[in-house]
PDB file of N, CA and C in Angstrom:
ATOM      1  N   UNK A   1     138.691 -27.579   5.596  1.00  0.00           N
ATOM      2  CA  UNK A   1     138.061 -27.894   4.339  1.00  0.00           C
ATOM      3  C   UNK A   1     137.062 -29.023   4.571  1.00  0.00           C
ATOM      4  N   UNK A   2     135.708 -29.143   4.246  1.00  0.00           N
ATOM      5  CA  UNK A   2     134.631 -29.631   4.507  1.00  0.00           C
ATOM      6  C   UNK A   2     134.748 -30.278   3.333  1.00  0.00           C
ATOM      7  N   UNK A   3     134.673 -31.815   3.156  1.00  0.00           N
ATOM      8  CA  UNK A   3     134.137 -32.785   1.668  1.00  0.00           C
ATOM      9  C   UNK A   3     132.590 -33.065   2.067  1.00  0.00           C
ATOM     10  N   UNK A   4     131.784 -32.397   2.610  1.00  0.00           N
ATOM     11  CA  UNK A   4     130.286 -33.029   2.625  1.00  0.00           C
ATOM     12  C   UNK A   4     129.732 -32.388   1.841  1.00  0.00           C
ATOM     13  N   UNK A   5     128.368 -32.889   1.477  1.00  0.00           N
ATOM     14  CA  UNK A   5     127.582 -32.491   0.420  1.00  0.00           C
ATOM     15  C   UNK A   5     125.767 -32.077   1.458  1.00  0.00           C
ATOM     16  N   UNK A   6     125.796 -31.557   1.750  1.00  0.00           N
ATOM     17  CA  UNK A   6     124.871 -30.771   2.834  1.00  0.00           C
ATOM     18  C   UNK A   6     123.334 -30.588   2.076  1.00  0.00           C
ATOM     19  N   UNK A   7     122.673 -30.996   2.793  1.00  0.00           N
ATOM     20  CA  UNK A   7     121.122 -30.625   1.893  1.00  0.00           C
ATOM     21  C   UNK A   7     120.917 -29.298   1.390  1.00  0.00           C
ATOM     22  N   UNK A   8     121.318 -28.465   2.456  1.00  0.00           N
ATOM     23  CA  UNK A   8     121.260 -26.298   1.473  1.00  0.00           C
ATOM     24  C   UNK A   8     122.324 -26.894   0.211  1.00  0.00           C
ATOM     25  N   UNK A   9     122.581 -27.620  -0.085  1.00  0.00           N
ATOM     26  CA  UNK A   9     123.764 -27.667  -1.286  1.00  0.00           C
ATOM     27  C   UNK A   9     123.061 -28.716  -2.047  1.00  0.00           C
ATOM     28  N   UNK A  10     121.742 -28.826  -2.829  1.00  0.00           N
ATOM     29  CA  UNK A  10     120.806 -29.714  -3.563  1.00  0.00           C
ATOM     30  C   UNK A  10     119.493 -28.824  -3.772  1.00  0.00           C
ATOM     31  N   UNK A  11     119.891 -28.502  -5.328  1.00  0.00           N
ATOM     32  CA  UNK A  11     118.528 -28.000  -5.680  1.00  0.00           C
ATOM     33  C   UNK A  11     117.940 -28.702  -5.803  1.00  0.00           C
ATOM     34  N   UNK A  12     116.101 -28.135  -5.258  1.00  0.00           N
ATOM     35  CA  UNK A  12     115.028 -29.783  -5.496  1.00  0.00           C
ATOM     36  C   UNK A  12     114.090 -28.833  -5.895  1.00  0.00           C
ATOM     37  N   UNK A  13     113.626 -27.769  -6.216  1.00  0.00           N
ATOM     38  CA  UNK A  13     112.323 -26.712  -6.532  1.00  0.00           C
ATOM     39  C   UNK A  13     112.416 -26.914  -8.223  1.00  0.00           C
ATOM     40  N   UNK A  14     111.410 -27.293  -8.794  1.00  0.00           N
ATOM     41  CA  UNK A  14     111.231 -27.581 -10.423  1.00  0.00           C
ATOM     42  C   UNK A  14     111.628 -25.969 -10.561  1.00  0.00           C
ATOM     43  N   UNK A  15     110.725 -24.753 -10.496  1.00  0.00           N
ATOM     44  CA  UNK A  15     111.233 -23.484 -10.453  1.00  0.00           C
ATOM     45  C   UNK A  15     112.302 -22.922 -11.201  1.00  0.00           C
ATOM     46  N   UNK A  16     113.254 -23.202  -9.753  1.00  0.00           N
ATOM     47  CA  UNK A  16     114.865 -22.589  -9.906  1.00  0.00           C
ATOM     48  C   UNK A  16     115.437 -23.388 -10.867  1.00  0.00           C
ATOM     49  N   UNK A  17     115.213 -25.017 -11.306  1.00  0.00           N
ATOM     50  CA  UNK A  17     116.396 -25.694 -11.968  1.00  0.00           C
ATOM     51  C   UNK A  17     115.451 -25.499 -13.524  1.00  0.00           C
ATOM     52  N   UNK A  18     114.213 -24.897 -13.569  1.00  0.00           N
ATOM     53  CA  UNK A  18     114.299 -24.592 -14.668  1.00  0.00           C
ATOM     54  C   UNK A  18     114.495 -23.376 -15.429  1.00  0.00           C
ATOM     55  N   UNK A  19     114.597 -22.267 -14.384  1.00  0.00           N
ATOM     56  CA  UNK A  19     114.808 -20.908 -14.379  1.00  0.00           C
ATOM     57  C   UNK A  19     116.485 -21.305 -15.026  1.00  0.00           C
ATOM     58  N   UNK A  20     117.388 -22.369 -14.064  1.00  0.00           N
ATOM     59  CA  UNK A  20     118.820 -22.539 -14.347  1.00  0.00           C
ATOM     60  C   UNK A  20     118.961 -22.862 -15.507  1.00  0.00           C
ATOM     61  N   UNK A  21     118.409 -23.841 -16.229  1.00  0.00           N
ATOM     62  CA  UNK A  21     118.734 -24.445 -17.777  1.00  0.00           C
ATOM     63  C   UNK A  21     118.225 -23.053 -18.922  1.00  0.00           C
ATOM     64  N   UNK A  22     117.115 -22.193 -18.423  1.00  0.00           N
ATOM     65  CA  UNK A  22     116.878 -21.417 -19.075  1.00  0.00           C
ATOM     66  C   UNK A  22     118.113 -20.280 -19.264  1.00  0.00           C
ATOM     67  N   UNK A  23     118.304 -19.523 -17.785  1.00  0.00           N
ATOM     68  CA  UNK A  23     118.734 -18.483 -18.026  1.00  0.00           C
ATOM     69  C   UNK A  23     120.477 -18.603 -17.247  1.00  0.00           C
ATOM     70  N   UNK A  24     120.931 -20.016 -17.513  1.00  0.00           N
ATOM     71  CA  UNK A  24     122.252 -20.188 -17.168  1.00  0.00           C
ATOM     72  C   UNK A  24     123.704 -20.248 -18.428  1.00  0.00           C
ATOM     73  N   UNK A  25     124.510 -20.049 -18.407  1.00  0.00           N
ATOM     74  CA  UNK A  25     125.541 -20.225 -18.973  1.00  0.00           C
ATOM     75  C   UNK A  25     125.855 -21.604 -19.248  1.00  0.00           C
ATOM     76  N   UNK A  26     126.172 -22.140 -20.280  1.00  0.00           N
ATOM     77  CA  UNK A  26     125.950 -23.546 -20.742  1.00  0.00           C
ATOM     78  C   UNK A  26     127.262 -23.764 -20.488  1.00  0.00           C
ATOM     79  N   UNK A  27     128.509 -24.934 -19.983  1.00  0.00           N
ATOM     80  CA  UNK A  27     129.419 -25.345 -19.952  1.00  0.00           C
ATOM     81  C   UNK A  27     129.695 -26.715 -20.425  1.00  0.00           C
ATOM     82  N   UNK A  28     130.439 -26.628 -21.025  1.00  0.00           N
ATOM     83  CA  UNK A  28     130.389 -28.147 -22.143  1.00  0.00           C
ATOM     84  C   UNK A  28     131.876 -29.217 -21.498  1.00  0.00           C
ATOM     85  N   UNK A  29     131.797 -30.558 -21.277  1.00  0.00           N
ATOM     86  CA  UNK A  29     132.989 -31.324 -21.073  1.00  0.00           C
ATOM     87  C   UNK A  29     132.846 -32.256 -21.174  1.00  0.00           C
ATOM     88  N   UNK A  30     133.006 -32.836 -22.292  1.00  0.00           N
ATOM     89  CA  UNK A  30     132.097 -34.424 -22.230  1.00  0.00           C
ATOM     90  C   UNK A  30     132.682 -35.182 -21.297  1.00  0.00           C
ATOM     91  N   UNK A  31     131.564 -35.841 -20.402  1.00  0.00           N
ATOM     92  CA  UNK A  31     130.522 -36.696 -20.963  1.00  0.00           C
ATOM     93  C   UNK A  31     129.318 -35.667 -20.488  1.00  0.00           C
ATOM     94  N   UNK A  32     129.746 -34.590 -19.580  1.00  0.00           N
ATOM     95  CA  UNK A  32     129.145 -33.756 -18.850  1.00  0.00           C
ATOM     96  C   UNK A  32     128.580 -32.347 -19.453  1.00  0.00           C
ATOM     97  N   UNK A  33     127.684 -32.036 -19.471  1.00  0.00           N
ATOM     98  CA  UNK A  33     127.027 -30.448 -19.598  1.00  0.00           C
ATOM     99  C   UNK A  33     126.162 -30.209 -18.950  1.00  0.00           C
ATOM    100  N   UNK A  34     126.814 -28.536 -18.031  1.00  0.00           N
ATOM    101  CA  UNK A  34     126.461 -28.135 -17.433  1.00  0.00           C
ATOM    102  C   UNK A  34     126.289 -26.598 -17.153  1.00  0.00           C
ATOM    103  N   UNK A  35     124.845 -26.167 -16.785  1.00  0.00           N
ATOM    104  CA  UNK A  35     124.348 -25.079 -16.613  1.00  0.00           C
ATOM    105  C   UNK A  35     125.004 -24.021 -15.331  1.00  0.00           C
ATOM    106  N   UNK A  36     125.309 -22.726 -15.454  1.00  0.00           N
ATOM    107  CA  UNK A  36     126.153 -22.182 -14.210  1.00  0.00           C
ATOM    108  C   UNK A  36     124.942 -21.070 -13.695  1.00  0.00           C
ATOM    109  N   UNK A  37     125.085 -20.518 -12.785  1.00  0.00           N
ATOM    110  CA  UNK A  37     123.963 -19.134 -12.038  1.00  0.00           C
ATOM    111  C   UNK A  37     124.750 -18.927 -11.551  1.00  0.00           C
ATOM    112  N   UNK A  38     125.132 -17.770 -11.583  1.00  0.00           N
ATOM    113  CA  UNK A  38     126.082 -17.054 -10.081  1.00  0.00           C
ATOM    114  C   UNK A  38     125.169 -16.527  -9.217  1.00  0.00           C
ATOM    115  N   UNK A  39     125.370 -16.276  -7.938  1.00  0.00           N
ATOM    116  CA  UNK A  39     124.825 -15.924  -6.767  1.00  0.00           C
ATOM    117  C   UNK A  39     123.354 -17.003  -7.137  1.00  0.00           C
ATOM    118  N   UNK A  40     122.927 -16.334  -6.322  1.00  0.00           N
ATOM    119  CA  UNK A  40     121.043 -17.369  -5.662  1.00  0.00           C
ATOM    120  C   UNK A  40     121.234 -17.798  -4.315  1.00  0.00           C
ATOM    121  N   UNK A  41     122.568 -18.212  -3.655  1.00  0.00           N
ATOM    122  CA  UNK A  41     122.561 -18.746  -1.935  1.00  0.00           C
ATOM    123  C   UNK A  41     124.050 -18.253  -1.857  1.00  0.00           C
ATOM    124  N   UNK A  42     123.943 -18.514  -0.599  1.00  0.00           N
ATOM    125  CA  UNK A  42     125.010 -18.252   0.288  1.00  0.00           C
ATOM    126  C   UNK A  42     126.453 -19.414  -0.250  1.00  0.00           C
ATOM    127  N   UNK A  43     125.381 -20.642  -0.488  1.00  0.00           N
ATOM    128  CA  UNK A  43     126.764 -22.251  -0.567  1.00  0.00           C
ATOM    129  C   UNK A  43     126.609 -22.452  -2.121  1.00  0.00           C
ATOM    130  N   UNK A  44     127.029 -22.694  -2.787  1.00  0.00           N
ATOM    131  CA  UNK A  44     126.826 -23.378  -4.209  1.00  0.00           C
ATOM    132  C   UNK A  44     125.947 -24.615  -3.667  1.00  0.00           C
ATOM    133  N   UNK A  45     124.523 -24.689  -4.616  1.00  0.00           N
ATOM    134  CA  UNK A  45     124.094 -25.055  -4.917  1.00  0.00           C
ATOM    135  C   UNK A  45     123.782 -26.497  -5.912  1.00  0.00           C
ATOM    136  N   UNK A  46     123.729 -27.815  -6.379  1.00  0.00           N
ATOM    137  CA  UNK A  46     123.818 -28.579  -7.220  1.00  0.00           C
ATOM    138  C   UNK A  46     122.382 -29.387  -8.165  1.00  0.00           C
ATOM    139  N   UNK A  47     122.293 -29.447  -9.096  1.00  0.00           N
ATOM    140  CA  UNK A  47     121.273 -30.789  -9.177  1.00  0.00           C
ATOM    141  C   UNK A  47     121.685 -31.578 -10.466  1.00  0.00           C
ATOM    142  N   UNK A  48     121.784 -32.533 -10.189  1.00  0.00           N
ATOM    143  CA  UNK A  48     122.285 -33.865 -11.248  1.00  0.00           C
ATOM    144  C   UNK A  48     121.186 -34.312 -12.046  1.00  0.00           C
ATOM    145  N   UNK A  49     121.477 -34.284 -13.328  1.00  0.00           N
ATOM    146  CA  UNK A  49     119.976 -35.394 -14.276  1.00  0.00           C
ATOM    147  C   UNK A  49     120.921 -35.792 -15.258  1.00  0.00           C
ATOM    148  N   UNK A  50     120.169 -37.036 -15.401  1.00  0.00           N
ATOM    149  CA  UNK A  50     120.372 -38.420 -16.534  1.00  0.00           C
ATOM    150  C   UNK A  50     119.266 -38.827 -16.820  1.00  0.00           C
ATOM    151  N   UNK A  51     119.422 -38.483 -18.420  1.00  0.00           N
ATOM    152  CA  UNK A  51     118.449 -38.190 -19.250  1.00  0.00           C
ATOM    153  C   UNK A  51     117.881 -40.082 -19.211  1.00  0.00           C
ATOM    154  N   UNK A  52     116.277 -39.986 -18.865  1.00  0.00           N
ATOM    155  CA  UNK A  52     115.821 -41.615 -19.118  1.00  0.00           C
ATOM    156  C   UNK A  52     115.839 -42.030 -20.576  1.00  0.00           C
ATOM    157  N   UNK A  53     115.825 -41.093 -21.631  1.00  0.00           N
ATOM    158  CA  UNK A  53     116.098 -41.337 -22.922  1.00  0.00           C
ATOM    159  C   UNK A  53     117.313 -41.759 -23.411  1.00  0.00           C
ATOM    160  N   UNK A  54     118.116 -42.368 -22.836  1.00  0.00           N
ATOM    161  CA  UNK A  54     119.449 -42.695 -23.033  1.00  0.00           C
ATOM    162  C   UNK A  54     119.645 -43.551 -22.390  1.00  0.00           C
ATOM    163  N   UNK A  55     119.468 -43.845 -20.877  1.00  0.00           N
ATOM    164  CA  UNK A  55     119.475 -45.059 -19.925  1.00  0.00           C
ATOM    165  C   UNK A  55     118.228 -45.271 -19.959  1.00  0.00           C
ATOM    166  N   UNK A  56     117.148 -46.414 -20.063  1.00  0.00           N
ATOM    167  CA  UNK A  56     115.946 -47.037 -19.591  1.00  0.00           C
ATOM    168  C   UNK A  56     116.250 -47.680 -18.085  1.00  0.00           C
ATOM    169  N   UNK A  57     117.368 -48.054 -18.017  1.00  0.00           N
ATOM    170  CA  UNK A  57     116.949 -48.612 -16.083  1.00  0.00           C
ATOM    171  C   UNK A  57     117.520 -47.860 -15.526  1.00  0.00           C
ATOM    172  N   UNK A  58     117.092 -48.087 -14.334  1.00  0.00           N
ATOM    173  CA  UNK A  58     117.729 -46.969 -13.299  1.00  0.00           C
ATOM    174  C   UNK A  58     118.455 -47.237 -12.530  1.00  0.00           C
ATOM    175  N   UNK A  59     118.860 -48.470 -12.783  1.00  0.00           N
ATOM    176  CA  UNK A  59     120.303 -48.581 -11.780  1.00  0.00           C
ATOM    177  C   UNK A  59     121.503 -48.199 -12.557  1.00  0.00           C
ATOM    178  N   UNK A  60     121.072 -47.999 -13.774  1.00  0.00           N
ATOM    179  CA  UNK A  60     122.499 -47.043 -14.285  1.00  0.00           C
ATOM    180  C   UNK A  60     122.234 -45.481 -14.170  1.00  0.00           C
ATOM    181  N   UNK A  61     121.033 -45.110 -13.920  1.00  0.00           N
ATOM    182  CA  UNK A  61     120.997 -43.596 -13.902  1.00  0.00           C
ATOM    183  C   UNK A  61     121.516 -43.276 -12.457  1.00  0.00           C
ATOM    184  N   UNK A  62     121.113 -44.066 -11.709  1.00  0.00           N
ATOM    185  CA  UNK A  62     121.477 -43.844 -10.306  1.00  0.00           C
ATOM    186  C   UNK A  62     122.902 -43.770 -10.191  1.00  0.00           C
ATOM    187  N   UNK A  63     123.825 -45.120 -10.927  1.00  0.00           N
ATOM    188  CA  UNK A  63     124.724 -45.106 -11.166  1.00  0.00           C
ATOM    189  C   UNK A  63     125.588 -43.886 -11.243  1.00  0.00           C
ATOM    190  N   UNK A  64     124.910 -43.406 -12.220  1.00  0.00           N
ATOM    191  CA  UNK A  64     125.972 -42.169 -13.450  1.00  0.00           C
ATOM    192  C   UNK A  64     126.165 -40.841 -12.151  1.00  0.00           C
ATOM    193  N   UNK A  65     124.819 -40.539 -11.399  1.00  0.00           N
ATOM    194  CA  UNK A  65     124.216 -39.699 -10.774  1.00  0.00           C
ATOM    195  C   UNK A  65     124.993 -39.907  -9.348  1.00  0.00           C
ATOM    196  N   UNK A  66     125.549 -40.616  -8.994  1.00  0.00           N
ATOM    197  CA  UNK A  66     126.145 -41.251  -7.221  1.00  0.00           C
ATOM    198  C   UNK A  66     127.733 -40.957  -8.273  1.00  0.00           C
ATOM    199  N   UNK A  67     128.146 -41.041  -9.002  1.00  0.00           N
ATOM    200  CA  UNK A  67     129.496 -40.325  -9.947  1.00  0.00           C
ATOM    201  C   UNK A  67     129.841 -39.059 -10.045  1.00  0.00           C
ATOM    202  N   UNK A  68     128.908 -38.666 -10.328  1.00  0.00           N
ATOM    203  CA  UNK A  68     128.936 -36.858 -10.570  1.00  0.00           C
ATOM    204  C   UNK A  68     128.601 -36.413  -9.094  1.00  0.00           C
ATOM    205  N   UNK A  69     127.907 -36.797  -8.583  1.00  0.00           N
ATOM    206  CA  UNK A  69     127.527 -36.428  -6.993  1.00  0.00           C
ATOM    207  C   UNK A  69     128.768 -36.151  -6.455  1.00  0.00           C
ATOM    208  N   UNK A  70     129.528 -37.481  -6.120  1.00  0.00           N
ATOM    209  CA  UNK A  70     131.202 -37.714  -5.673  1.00  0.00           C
ATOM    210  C   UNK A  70     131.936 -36.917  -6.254  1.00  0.00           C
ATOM    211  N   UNK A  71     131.843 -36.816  -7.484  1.00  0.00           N
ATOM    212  CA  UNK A  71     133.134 -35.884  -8.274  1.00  0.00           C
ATOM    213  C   UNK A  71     132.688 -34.307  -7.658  1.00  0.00           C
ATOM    214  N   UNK A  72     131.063 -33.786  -7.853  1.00  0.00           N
ATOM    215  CA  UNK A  72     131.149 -32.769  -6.763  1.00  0.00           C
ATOM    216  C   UNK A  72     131.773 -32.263  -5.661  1.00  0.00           C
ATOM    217  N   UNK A  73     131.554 -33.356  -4.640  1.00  0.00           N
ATOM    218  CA  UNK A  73     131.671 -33.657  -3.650  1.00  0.00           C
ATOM    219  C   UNK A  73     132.923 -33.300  -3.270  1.00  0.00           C
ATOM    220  N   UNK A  74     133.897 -33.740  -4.144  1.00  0.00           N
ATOM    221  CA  UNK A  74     135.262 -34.007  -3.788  1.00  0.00           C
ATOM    222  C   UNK A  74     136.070 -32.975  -4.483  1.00  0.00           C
ATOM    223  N   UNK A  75     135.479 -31.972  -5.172  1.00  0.00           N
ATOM    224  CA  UNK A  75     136.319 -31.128  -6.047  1.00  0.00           C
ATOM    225  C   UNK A  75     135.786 -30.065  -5.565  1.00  0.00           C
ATOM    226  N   UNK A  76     134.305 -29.464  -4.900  1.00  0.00           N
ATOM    227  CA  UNK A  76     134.219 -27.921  -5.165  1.00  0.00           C
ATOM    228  C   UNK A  76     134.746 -27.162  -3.871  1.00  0.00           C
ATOM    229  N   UNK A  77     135.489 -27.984  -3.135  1.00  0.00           N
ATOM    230  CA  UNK A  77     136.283 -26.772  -2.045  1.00  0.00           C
ATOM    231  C   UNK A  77     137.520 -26.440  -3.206  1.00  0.00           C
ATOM    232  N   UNK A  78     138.321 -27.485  -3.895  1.00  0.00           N
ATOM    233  CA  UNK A  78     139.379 -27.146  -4.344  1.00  0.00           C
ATOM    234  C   UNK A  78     139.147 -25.793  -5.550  1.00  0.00           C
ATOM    235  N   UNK A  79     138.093 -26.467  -6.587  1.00  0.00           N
ATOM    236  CA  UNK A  79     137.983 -25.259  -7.830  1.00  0.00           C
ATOM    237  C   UNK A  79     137.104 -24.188  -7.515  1.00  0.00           C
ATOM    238  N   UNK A  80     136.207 -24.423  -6.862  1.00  0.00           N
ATOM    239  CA  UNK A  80     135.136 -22.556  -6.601  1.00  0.00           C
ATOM    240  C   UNK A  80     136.157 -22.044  -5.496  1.00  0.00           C
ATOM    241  N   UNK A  81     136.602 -22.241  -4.365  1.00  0.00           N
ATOM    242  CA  UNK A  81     137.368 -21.601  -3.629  1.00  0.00           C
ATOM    243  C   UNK A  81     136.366 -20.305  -3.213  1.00  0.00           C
ATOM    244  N   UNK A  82     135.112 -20.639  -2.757  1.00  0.00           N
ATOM    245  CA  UNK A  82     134.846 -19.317  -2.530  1.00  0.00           C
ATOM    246  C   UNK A  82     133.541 -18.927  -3.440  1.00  0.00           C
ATOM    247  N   UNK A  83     133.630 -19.327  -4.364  1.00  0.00           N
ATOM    248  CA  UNK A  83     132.743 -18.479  -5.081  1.00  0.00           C
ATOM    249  C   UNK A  83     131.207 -19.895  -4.643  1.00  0.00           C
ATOM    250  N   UNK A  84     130.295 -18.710  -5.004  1.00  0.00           N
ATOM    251  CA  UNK A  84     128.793 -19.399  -4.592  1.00  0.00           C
ATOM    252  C   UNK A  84     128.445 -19.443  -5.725  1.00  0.00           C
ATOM    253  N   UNK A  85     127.296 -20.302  -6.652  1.00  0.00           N
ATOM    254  CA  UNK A  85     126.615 -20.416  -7.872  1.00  0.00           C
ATOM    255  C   UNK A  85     125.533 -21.334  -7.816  1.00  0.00           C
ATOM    256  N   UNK A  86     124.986 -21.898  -9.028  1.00  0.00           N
ATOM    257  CA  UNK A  86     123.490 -22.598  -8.541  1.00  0.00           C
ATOM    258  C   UNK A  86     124.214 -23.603 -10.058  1.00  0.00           C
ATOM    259  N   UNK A  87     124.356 -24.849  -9.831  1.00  0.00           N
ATOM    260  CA  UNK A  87     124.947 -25.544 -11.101  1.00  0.00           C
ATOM    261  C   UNK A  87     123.762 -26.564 -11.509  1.00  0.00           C
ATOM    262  N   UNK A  88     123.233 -27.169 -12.376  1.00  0.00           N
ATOM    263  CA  UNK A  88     123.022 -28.411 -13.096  1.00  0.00           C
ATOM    264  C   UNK A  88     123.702 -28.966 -14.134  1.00  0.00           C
ATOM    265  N   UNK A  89     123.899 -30.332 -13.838  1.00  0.00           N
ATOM    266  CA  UNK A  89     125.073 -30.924 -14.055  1.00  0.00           C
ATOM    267  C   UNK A  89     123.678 -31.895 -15.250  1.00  0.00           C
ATOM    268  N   UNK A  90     124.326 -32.740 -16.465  1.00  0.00           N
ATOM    269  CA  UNK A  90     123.599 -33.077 -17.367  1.00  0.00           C
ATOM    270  C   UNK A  90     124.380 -34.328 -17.824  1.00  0.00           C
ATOM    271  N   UNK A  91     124.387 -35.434 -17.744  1.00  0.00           N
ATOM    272  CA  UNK A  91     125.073 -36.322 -18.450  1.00  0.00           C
ATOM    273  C   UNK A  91     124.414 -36.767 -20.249  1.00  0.00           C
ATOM    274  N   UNK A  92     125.460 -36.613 -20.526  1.00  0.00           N
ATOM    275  CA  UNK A  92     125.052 -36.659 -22.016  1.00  0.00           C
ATOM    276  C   UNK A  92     125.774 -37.862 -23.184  1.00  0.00           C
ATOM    277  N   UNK A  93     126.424 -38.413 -22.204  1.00  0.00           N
ATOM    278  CA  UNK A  93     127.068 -39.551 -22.894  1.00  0.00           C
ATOM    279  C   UNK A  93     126.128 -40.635 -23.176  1.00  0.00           C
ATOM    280  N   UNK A  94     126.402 -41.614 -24.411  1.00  0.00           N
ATOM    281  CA  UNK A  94     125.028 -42.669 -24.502  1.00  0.00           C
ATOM    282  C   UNK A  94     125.487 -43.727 -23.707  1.00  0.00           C
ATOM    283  N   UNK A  95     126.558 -43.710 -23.400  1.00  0.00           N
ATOM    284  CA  UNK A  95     127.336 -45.081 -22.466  1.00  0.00           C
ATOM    285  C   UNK A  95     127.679 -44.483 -20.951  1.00  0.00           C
ATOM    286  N   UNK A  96     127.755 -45.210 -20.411  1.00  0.00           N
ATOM    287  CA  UNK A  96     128.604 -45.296 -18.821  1.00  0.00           C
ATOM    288  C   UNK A  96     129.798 -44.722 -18.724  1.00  0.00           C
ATOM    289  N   UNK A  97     130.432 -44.089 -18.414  1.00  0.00           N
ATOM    290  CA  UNK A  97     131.607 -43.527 -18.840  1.00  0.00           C
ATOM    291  C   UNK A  97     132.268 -44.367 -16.796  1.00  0.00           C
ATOM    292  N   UNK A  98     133.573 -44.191 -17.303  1.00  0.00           N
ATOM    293  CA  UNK A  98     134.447 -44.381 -15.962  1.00  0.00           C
ATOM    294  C   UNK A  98     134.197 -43.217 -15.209  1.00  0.00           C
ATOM    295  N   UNK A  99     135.086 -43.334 -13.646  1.00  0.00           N
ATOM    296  CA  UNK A  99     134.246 -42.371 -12.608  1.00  0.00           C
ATOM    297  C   UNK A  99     135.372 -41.110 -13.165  1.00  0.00           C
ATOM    298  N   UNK A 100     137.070 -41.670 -13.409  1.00  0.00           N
ATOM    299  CA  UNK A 100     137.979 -40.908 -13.981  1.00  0.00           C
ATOM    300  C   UNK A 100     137.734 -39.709 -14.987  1.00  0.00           C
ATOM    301  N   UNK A 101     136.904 -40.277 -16.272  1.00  0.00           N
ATOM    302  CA  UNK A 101     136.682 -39.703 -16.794  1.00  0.00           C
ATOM    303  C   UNK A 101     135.432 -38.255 -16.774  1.00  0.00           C
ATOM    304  N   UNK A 102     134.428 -38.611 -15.606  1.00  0.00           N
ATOM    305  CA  UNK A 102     133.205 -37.666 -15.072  1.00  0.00           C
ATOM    306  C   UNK A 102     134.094 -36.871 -14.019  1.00  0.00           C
ATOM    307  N   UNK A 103     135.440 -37.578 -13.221  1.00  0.00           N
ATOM    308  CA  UNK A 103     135.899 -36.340 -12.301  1.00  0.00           C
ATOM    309  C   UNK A 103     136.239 -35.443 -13.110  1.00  0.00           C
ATOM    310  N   UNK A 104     136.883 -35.718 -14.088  1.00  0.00           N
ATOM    311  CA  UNK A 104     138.020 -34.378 -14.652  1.00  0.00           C
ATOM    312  C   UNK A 104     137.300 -33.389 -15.650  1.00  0.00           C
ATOM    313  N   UNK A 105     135.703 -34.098 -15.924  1.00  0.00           N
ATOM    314  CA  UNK A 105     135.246 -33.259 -16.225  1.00  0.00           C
ATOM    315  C   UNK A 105     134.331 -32.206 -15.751  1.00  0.00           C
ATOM    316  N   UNK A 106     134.093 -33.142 -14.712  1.00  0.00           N
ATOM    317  CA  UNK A 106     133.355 -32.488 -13.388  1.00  0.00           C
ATOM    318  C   UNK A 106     134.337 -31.134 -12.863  1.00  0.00           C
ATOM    319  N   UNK A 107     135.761 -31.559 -12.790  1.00  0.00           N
ATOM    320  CA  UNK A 107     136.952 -30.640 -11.671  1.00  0.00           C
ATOM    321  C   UNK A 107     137.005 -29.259 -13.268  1.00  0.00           C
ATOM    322  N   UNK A 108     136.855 -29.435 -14.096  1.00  0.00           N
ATOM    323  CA  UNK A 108     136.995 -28.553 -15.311  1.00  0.00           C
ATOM    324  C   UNK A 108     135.556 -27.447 -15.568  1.00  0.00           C
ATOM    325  N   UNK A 109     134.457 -28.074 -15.319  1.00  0.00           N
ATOM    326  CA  UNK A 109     133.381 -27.116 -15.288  1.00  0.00           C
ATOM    327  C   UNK A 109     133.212 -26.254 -14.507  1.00  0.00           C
ATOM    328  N   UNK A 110     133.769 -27.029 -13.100  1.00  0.00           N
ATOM    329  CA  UNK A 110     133.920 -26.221 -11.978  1.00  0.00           C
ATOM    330  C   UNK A 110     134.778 -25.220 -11.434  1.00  0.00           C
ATOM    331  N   UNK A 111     135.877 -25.557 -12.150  1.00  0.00           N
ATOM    332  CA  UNK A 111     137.197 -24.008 -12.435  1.00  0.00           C
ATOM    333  C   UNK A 111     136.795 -23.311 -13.407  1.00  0.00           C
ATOM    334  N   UNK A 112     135.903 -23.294 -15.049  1.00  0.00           N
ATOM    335  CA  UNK A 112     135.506 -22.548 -15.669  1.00  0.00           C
ATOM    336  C   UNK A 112     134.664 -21.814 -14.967  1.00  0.00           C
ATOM    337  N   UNK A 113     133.957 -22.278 -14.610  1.00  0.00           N
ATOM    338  CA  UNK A 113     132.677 -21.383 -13.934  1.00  0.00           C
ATOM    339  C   UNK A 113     133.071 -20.099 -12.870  1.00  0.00           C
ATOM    340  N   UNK A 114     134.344 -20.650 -12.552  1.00  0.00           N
ATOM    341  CA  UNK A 114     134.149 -19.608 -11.310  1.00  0.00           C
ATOM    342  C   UNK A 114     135.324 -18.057 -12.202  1.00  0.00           C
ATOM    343  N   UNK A 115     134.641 -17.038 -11.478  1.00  0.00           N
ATOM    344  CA  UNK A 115     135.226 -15.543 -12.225  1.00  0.00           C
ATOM    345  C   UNK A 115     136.570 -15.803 -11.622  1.00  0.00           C
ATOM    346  N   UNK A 116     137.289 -15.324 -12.898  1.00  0.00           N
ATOM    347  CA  UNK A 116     139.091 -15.299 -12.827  1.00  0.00           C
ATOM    348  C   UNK A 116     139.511 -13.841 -11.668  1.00  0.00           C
TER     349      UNK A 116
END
């Protein structure tokens, strides 16, 4: 079981992550919402945003964003098990939330998403 987070595993093409918010399945967990794609690569795929309309500095966006990264990081061997998808992850809380509270919602989007 691999915990790294690998560059093929970071969407960066404006394109695809807006093709994703368009034509993805919306998954809701506060503090988190997030967009799902099945198939598009071989590895699941990720990209994180925190909205600047809610944080003005960026050492809390960076913050929020190095949170959800980790909670990735550390959960999608356990909940996809296999399955490949293309995710954007959305923080939507107006505050900082604990890292506790972004894992479990992070480890919850990521077992919804994947087919039973």
């Amino acid at each position: 079981m691999s915990f790294s987070f690998d560059k093929e595993q970071r969407l960066r093409h404006r394109e695809t992550i807006s093709d994703l918010s368009a034509k993805g399945s919306p998954l809701f967990k506060f503090p988190i919402k997030a967009y799902c794609l099945p198939g598009g690569a071989p590895v699941s795929r990720y990209a994180v945003a925190v909205p600047k309309k809610n944080f003005k500095r960026a050492i809390k966006r960076n913050l929020l964003k190095r949170r959800i990264r980790e909670a990735i990081r550390l959960n999608q061997a356990e909940c996809l098990d296999g399955f490949a998808g293309d995710y954007l992850f959305v923080y939507i809380a107006k505050d900082v939330c604990e890292y506790a509270a972004i894992e479990a919602a992070v480890r919850e989007i990521l077992t919804k998403s994947r087919p039973q």
